[in-house]
C-alpha atoms as a PDB file:
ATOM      1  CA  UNK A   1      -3.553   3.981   4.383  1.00  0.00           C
ATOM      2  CA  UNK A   2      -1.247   2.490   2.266  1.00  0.00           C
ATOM      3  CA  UNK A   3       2.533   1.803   4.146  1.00  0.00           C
ATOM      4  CA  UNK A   4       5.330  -0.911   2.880  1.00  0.00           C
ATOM      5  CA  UNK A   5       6.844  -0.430   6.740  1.00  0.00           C
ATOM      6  CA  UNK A   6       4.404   0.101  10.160  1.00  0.00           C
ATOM      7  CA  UNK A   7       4.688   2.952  12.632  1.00  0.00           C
ATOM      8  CA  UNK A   8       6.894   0.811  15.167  1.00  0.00           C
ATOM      9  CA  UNK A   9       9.510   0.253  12.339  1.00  0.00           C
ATOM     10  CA  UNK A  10       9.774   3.782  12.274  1.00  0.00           C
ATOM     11  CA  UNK A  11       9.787   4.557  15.523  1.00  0.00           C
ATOM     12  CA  UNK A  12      12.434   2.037  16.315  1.00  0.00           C
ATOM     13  CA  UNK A  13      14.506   3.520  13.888  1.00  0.00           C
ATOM     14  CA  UNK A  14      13.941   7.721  15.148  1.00  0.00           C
ATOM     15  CA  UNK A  15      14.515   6.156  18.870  1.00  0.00           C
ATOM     16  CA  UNK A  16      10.877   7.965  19.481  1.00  0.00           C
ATOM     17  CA  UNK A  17       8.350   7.131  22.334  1.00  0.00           C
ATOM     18  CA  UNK A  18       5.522   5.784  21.131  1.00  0.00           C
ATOM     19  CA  UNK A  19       2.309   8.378  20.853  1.00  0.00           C
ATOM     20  CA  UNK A  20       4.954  11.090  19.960  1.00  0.00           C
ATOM     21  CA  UNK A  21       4.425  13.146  16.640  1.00  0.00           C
ATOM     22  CA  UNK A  22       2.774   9.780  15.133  1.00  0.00           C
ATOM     23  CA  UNK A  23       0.337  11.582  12.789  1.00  0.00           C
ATOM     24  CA  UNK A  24       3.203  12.964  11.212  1.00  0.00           C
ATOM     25  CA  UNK A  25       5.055   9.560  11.003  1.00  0.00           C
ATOM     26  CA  UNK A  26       2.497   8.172   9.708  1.00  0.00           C
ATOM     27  CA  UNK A  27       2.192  10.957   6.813  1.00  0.00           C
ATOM     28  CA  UNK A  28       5.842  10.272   5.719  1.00  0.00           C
ATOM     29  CA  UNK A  29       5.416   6.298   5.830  1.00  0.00           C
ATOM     30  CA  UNK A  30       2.816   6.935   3.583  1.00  0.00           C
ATOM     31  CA  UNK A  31       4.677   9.500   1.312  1.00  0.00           C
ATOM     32  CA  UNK A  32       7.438   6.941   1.184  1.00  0.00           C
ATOM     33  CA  UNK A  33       6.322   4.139   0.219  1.00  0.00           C
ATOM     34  CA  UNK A  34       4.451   5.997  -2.380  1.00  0.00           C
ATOM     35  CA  UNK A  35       7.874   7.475  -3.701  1.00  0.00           C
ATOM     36  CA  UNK A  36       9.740   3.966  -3.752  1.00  0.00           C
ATOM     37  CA  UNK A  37       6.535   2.788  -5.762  1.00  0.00           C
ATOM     38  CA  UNK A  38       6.756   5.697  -8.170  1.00  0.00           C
ATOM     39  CA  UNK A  39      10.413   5.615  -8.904  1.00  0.00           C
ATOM     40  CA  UNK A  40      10.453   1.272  -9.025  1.00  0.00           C
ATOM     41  CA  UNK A  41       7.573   1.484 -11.606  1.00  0.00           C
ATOM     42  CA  UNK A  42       5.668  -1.043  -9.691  1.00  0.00           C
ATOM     43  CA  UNK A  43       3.426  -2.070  -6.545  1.00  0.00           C
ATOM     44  CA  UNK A  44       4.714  -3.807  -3.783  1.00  0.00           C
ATOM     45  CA  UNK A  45       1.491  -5.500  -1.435  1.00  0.00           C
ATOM     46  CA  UNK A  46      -0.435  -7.862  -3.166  1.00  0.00           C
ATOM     47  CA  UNK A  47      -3.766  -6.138  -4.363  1.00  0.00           C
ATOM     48  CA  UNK A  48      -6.614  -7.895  -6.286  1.00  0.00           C
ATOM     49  CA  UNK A  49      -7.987  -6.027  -9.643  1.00  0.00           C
ATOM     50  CA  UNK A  50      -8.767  -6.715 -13.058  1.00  0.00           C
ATOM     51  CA  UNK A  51      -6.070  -4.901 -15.315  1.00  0.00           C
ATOM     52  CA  UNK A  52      -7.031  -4.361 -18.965  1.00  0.00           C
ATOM     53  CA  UNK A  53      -4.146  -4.546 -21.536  1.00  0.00           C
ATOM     54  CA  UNK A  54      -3.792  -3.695 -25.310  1.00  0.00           C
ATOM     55  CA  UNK A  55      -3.153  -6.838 -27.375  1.00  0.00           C
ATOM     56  CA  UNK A  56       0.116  -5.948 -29.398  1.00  0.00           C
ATOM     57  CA  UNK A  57       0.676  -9.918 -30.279  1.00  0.00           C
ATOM     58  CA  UNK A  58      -1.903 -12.929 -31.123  1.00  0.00           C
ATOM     59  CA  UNK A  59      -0.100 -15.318 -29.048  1.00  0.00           C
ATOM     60  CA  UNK A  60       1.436 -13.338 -25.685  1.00  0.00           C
ATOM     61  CA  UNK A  61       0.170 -10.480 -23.590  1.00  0.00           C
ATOM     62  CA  UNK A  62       2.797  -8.513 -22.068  1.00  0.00           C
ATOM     63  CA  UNK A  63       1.533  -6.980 -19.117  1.00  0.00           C
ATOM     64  CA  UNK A  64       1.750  -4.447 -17.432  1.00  0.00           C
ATOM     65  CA  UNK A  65       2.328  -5.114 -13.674  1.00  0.00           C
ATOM     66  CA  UNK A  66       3.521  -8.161 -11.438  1.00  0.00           C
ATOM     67  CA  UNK A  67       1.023 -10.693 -11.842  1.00  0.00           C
ATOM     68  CA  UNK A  68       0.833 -13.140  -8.633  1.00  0.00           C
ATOM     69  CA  UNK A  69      -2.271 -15.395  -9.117  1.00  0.00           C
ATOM     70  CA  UNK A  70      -3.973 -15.431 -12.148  1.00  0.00           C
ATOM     71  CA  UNK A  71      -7.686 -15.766 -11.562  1.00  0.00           C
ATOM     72  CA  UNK A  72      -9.129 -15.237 -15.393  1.00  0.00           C
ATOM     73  CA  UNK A  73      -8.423 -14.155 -19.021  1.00  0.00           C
ATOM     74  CA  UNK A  74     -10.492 -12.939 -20.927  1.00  0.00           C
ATOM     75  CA  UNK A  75     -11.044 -10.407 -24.305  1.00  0.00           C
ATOM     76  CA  UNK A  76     -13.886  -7.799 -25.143  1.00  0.00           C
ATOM     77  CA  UNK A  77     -14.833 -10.058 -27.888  1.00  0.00           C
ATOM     78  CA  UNK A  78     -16.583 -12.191 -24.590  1.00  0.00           C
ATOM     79  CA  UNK A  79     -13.941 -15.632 -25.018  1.00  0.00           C
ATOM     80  CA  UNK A  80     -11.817 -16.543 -21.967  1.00  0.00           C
ATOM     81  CA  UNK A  81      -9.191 -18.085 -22.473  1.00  0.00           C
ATOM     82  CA  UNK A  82      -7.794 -21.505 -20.896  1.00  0.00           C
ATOM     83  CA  UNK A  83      -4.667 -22.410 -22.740  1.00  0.00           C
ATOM     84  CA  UNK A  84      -1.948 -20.235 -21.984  1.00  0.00           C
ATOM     85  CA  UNK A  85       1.610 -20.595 -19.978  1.00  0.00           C
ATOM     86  CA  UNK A  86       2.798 -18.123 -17.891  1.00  0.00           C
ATOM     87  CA  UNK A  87       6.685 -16.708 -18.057  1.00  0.00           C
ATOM     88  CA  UNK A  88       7.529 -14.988 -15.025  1.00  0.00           C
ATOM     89  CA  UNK A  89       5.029 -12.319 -13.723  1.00  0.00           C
ATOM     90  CA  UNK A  90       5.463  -9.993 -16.930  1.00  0.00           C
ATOM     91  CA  UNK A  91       4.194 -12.677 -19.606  1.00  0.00           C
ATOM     92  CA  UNK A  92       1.365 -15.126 -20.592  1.00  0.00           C
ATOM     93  CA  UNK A  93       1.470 -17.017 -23.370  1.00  0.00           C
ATOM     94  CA  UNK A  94      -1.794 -18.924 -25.311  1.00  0.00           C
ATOM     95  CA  UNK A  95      -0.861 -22.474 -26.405  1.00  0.00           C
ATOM     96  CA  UNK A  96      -2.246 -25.055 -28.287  1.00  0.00           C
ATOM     97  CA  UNK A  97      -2.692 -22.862 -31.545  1.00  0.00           C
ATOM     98  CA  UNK A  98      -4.887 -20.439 -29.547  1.00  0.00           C
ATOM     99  CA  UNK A  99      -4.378 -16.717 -30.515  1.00  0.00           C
ATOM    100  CA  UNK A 100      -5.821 -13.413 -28.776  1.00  0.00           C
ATOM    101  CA  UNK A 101      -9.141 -12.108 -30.547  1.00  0.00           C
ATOM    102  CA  UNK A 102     -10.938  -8.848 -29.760  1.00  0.00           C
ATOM    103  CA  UNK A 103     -14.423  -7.173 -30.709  1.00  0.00           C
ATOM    104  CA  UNK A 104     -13.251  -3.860 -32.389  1.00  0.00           C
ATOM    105  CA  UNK A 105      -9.637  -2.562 -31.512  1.00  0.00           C
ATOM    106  CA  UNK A 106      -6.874  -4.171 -29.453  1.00  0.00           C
ATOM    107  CA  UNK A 107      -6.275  -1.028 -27.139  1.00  0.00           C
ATOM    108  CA  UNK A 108      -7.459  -2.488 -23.818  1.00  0.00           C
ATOM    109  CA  UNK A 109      -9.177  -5.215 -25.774  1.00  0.00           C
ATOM    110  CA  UNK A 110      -7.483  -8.355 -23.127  1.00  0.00           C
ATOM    111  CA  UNK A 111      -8.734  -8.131 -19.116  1.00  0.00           C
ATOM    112  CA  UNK A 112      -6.729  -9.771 -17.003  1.00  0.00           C
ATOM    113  CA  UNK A 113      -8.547 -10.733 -13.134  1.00  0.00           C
ATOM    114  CA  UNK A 114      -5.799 -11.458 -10.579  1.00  0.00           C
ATOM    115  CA  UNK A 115      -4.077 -10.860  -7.521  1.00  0.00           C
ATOM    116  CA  UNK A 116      -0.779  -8.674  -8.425  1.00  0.00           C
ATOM    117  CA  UNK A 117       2.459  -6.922  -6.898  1.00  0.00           C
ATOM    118  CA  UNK A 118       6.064  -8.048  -6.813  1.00  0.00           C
ATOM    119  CA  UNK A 119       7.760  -9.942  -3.996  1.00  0.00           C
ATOM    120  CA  UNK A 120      11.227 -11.692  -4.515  1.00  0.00           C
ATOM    121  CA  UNK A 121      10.592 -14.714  -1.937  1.00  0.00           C
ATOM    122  CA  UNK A 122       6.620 -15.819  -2.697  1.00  0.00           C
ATOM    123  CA  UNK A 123       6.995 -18.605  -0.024  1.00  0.00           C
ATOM    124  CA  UNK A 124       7.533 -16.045   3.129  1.00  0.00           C
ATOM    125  CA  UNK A 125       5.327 -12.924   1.784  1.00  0.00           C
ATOM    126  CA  UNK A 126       2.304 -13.949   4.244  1.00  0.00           C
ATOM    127  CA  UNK A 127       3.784 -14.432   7.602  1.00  0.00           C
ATOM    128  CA  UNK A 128       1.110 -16.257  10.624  1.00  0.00           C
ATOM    129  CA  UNK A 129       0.655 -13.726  13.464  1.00  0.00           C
ATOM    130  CA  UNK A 130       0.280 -16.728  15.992  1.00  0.00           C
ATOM    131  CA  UNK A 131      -3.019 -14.878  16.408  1.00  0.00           C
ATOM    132  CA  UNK A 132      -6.527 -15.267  15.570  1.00  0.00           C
ATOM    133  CA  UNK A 133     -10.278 -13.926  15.105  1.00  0.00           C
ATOM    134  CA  UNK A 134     -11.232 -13.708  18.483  1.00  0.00           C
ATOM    135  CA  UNK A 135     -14.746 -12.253  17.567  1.00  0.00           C
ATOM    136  CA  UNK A 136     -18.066 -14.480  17.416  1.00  0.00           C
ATOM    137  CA  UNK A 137     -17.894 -14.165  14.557  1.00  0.00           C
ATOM    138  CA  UNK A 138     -16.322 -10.725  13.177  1.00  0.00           C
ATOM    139  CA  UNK A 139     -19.016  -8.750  11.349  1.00  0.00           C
ATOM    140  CA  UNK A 140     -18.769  -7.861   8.029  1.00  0.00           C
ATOM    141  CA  UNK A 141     -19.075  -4.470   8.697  1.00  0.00           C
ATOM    142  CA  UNK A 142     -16.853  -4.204  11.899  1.00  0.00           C
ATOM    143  CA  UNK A 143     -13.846  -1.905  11.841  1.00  0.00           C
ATOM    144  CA  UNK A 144     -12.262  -3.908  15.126  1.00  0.00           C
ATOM    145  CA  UNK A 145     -10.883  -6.971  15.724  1.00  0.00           C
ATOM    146  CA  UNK A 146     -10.291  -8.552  19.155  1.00  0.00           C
ATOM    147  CA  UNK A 147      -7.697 -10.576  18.986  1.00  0.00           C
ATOM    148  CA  UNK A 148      -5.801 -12.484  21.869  1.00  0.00           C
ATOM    149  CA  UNK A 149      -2.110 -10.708  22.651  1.00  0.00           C
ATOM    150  CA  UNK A 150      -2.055  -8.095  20.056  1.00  0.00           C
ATOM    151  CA  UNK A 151       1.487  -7.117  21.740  1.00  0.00           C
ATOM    152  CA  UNK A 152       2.398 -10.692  21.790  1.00  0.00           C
ATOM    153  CA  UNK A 153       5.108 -12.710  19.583  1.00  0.00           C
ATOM    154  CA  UNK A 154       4.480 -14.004  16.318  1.00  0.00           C
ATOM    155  CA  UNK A 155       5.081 -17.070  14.361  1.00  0.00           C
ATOM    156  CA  UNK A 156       8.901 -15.742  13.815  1.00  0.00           C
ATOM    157  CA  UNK A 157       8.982 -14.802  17.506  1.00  0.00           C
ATOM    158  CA  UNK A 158       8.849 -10.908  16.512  1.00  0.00           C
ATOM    159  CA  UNK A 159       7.239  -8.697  18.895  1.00  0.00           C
ATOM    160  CA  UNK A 160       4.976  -7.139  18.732  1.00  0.00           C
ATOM    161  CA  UNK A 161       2.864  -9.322  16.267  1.00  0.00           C
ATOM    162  CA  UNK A 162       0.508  -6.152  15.299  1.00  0.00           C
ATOM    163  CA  UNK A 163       1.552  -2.905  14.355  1.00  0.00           C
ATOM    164  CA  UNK A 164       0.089  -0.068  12.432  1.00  0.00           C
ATOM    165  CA  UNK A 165       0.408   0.007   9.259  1.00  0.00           C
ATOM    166  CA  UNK A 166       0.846  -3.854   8.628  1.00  0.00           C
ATOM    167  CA  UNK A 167      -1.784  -5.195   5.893  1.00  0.00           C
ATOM    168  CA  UNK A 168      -3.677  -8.651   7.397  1.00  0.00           C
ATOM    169  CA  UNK A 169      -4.864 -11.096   5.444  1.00  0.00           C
ATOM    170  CA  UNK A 170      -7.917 -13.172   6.887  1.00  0.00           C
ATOM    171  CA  UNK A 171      -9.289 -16.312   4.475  1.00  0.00           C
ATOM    172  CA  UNK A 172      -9.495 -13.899   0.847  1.00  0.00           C
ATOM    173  CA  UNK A 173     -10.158 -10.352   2.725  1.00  0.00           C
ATOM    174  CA  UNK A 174      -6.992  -8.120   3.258  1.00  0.00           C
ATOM    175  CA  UNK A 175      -7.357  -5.588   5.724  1.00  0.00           C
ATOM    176  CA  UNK A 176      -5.037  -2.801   7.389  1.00  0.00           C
ATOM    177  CA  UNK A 177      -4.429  -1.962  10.167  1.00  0.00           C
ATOM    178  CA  UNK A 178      -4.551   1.760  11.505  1.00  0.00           C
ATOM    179  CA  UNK A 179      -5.006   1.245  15.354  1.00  0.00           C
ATOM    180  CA  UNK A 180      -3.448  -1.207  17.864  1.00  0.00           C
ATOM    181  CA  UNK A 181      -5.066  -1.044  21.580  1.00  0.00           C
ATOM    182  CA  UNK A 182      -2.455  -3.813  23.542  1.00  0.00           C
ATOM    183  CA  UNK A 183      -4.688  -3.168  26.674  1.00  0.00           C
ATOM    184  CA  UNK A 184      -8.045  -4.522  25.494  1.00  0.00           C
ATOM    185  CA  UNK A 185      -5.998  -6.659  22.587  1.00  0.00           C
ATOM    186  CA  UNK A 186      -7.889  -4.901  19.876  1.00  0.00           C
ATOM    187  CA  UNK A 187      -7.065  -3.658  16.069  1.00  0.00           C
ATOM    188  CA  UNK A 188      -8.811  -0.885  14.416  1.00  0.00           C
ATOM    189  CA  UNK A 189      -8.844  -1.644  10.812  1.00  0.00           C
ATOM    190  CA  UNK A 190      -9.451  -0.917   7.216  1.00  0.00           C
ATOM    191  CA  UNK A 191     -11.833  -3.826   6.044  1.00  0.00           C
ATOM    192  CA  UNK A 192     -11.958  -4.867   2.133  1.00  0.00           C
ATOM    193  CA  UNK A 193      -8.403  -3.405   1.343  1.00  0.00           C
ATOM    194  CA  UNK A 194      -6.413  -3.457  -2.056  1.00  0.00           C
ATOM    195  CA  UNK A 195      -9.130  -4.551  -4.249  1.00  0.00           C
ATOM    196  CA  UNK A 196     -10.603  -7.506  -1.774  1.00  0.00           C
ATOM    197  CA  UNK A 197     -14.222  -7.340  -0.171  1.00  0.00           C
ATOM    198  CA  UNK A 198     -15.321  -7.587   3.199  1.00  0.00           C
ATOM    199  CA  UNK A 199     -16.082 -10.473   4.171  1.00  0.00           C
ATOM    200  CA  UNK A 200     -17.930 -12.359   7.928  1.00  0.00           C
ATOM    201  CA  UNK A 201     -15.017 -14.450   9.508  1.00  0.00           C
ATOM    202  CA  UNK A 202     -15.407 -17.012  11.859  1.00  0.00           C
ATOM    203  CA  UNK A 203     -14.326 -17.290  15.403  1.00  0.00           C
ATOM    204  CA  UNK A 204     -10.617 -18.692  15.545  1.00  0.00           C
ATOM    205  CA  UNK A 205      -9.625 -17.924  11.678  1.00  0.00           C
ATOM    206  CA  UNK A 206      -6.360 -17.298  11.187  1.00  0.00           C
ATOM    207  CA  UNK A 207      -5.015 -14.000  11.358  1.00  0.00           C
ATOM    208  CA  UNK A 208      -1.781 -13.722   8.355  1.00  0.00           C
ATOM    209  CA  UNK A 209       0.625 -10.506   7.968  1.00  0.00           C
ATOM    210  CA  UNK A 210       2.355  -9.313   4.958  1.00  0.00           C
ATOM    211  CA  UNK A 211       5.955  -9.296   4.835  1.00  0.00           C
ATOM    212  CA  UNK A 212       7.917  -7.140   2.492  1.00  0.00           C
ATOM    213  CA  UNK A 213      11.128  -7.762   1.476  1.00  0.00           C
ATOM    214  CA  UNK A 214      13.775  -6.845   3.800  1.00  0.00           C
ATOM    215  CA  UNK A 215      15.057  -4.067   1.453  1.00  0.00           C
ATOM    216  CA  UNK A 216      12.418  -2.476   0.626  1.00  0.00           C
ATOM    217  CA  UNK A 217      11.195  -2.276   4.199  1.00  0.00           C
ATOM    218  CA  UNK A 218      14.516  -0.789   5.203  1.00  0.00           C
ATOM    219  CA  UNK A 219      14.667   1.316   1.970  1.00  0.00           C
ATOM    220  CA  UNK A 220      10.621   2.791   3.149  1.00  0.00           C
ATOM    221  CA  UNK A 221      12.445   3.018   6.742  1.00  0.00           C
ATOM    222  CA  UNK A 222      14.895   5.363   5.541  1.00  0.00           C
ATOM    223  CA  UNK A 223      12.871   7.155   2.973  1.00  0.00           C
ATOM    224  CA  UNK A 224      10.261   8.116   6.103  1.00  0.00           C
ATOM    225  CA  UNK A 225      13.315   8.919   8.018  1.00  0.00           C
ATOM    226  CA  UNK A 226      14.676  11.747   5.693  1.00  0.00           C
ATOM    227  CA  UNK A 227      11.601  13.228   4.892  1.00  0.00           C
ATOM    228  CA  UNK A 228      11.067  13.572   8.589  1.00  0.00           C
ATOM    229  CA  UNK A 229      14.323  15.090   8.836  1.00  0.00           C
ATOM    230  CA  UNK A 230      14.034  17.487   5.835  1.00  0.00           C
ATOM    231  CA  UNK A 231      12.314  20.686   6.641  1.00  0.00           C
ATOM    232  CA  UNK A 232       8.950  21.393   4.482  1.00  0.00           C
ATOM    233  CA  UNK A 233       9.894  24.454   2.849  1.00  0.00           C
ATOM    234  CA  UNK A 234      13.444  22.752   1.729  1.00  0.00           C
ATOM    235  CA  UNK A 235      12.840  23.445  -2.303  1.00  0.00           C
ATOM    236  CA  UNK A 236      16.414  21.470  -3.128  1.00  0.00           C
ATOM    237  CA  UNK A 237      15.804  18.337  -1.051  1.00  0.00           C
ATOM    238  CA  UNK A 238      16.356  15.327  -3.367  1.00  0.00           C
ATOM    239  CA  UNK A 239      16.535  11.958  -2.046  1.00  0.00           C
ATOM    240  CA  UNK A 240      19.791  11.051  -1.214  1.00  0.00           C
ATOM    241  CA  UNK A 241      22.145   8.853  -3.630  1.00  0.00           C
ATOM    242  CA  UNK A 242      22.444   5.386  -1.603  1.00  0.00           C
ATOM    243  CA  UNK A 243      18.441   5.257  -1.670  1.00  0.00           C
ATOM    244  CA  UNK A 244      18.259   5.799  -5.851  1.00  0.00           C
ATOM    245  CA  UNK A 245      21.205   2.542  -5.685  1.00  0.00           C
ATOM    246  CA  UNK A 246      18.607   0.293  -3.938  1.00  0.00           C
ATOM    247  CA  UNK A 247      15.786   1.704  -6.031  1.00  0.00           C
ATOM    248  CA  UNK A 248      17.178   0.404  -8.965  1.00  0.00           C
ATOM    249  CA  UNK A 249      17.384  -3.198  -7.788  1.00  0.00           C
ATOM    250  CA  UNK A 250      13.816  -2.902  -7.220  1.00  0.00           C
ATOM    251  CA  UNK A 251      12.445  -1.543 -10.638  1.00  0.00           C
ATOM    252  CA  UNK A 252      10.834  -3.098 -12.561  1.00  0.00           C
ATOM    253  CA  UNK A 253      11.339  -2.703 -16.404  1.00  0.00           C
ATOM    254  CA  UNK A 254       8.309  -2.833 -19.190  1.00  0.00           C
ATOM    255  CA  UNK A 255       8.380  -6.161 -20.721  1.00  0.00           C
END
């Protein structure tokens, strides 16, 4: 699963019961946010990988998605690299007379170990559930979570705190959530999402939610909504007009 907007945003927005048609909700969330990710040339939730890029000049490496956290630089030539500024999330920069190396060719020669994906406001991306791991202790290999009010409010006073389709962070592990059981206050989830690893969590670690922006959560709201809408066999549908407008706010450019 892979949604930039849960099942309950969606529902709210079709006026639907919950349990009704969800499989199929869930199908166009996904197709969405997939779209708005194609056509903005770039991913939204933060996802850990190391990217490697072709060194086109010996002092900057322009790269080639939103870097958040840089975790290590390195080349093929087996030097990592210390000195270096970072411009933005497109650009770093070697200092102190330092200049990229490589082994044989520069295509791919520069790896670059991170945590990446755009967000316009990096101080309200992770959002606390006013939940924890109710588990003693959660299992690496467990696929639920009991929490204590899964329905309840969170930190923002948003109900209800989980929904399907959010992505949770818990310490480094992000995990996603594809079931919500309010009656036992349990999550079914996707463990070791986006590039992270599973990991054994205490009893009473904090449970944190991802928060996309606001327009591109409305804009995946939408998108689900019309492709709902649009029949299957409809060989001229095109997204509408007002969605491509928001889109290109959202794109990102090649450095």
């Amino acid at each position: 699963m892979y949604t930039l907007a849960t099942l309950y945003d969606l529902r709210e927005h079709l006026g639907m019961e919950a349990g009704l048609d969800d499989a199929r909700l869930l199908d166009v969330l996904q197709a969405a946010s997939a779209a708005v990710e194609r056509h903005a040339n770039r991913r939204f939730a933060p996802y850990q990988a190391t990217i490697d890029h072709t060194i086109t000049n010996p002092y900057a490496l322009f790269l080639d998605a939103d870097l958040r956290v840089l975790e290590s630089l390195t080349t093929d030539d087996g030097r990592t690299y210390t000195n270096f500024t970072r411009i933005g999330d497109g650009v770093i920069r070697l200092t102190a007379g330092d200049t990229f190396t490589y082994a044989d060719t520069p295509i791919n020669a520069a790896s670059v170990r991170g945590t990446w994906g755009w967000h316009d406001r990096s101080a309200v991306m992770w959002r606390d559930s006013g939940d924890t791991v109710g588990d003693n202790p959660l299992s690496i290999s467990a696929t639920t979570i009991t929490v204590t009010a899964a329905g309840g409010a969170d930190a923002a006073n948003e109900t209800p705190r989980f929904q399907v389709g959010q992505l949770l962070r818990i310490s480094s592990e992000y995990l996603w959530v594809l079931g919500v059981d309010a009656s036992t206050n349990t999550l079914t989830v996707s463990r070791g999402a986006n590039g992270t690893s599973p990991a054994g969590h205490t009893q009473s670690t904090r449970i944190d939610v991802y928060q996309p922006p606001e327009d591109l959560r409305m804009l995946v709201i939408r998108w689900a909504a019309w492709l709902y809408k649009t029949p299957d066999h409809d060989p001229a549908a095109v997204p509408p007009a007002p969605f491509m407008a928001v889109l290109r706010g959202l794109r990102r450019e090649r450095v």
